[in-house]
Protein backbone atom coordinates (compact mmCIF):
# COMPACT_ATOMS: atom_id res chain seq x y z
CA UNK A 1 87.04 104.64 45.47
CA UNK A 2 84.95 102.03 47.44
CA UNK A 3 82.04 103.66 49.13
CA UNK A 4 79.94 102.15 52.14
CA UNK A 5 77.06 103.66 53.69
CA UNK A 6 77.42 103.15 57.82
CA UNK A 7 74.48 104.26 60.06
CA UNK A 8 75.23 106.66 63.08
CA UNK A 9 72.39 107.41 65.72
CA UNK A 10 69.51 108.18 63.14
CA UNK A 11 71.30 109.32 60.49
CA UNK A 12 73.15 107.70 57.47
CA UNK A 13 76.45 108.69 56.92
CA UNK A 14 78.82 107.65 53.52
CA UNK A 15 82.68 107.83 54.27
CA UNK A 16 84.79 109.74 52.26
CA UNK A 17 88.04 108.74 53.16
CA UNK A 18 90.14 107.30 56.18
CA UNK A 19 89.50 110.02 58.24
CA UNK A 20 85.49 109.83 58.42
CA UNK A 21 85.93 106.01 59.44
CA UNK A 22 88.45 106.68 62.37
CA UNK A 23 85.43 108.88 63.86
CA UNK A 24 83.24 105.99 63.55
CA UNK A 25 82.71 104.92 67.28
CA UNK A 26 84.07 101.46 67.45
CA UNK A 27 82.00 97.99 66.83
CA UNK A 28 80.87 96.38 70.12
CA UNK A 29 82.47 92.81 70.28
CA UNK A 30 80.59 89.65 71.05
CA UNK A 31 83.11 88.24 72.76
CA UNK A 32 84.47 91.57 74.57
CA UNK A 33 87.35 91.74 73.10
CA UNK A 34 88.64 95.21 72.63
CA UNK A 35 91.12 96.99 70.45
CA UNK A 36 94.25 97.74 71.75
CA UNK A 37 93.93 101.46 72.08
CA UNK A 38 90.62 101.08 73.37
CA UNK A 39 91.57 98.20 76.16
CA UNK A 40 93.75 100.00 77.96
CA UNK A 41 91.66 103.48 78.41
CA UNK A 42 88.22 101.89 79.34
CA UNK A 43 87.60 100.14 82.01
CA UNK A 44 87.03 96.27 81.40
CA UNK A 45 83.73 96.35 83.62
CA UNK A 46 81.98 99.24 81.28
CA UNK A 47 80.91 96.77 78.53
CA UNK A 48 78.51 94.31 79.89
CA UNK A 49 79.76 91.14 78.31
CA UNK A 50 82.73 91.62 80.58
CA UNK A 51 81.01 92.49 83.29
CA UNK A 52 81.06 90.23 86.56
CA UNK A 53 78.23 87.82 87.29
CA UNK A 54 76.59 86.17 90.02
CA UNK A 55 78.79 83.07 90.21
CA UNK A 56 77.02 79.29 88.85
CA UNK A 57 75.57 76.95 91.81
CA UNK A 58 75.42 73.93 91.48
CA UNK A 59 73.25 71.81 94.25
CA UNK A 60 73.06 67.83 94.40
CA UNK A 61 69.73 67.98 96.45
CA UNK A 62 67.75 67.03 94.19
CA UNK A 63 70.17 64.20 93.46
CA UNK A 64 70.23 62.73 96.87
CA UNK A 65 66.56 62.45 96.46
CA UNK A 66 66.24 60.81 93.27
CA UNK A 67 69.06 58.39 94.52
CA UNK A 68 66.79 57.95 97.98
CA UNK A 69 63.94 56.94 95.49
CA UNK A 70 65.98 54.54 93.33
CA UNK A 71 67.48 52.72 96.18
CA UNK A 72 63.50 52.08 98.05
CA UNK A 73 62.56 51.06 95.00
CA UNK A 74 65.15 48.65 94.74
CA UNK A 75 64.88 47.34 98.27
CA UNK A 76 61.42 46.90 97.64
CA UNK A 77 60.82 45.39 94.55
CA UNK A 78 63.37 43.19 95.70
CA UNK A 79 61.70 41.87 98.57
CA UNK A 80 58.17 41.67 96.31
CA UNK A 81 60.36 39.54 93.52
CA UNK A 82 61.68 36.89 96.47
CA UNK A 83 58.47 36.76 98.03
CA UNK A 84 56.68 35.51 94.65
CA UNK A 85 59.56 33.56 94.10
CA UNK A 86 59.13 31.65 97.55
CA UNK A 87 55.62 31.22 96.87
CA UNK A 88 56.50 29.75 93.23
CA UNK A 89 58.73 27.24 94.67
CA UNK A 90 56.26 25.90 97.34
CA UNK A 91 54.07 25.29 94.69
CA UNK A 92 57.14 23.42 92.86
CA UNK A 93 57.71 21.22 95.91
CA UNK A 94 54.25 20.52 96.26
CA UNK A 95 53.44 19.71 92.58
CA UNK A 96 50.44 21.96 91.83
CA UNK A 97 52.72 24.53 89.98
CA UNK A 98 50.70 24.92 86.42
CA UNK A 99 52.51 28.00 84.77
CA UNK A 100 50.58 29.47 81.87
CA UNK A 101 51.62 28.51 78.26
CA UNK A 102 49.98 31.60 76.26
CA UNK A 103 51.81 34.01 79.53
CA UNK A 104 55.34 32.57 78.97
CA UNK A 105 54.92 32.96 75.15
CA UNK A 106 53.80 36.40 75.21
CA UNK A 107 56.68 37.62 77.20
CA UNK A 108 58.76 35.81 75.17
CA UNK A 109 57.64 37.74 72.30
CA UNK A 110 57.72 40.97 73.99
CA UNK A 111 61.13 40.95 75.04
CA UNK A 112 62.34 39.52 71.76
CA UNK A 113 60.34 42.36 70.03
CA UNK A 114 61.99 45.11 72.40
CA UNK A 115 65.41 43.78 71.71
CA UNK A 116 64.39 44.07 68.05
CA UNK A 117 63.54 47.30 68.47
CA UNK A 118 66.79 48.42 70.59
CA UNK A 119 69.25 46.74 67.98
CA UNK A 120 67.19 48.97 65.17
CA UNK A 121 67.81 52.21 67.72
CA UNK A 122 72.02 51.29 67.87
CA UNK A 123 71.75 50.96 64.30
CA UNK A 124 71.04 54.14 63.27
């Protein structure tokens, strides 16, 4: 004979045989599924995991914002970018354009370290 030892309340309690088990109260499910004979005597909104809930809300405000943000940034880095490029190709047309050796080199490296960097990310 196979003996368990199942608590009930404050009290332990060892099975004898089938009968002590069937007076067990029944196991609350995770999921809320019930046993058959159980399903169709209690109501489905007495155990909580079944119970109804507020419904989920979803709200793209915060969205629209960020998006408002993005797009004035855009428009005005934009304008910044062919403003400085105007002013770079006066300079061009009027020969006293001296761009900066060591500044074009350094960028260089920089952007050839962070692609180094973001093939060594996709590798992994």
């Amino acid at each position: 004979m196979i003996r368990t030892t199942c608590l009930q309340g404050a009290q332990a309690m060892t099975p004898k045989d089938i009968h002590d088990i069937a007076s067990l109260p029944a196991a609350r499910s995770a999921t809320g599924v019930r046993p058959r004979h159980e399903a169709a005597t209690a109501p489905v909104t007495a155990d909580p995991v079944l119970a109804p809930r507020a419904p989920d809300k979803v709200t793209t405000d915060t969205q629209r914002e960020l998006q408002a943000a993005v797009e004035h940034a855009k428009s005005t880095s934009g304008e910044t970018r062919t403003a400085r490029l105007a002013e770079i190709e006066a300079q061009v047309r009027k020969g006293n354009y001296k761009p900066d050796p060591a500044r074009i080199a350094q960028r260089i490296l920089d952007e050839a370290e962070l692609l180094a960097q973001i093939h060594a990310i996709l590798r992994t």
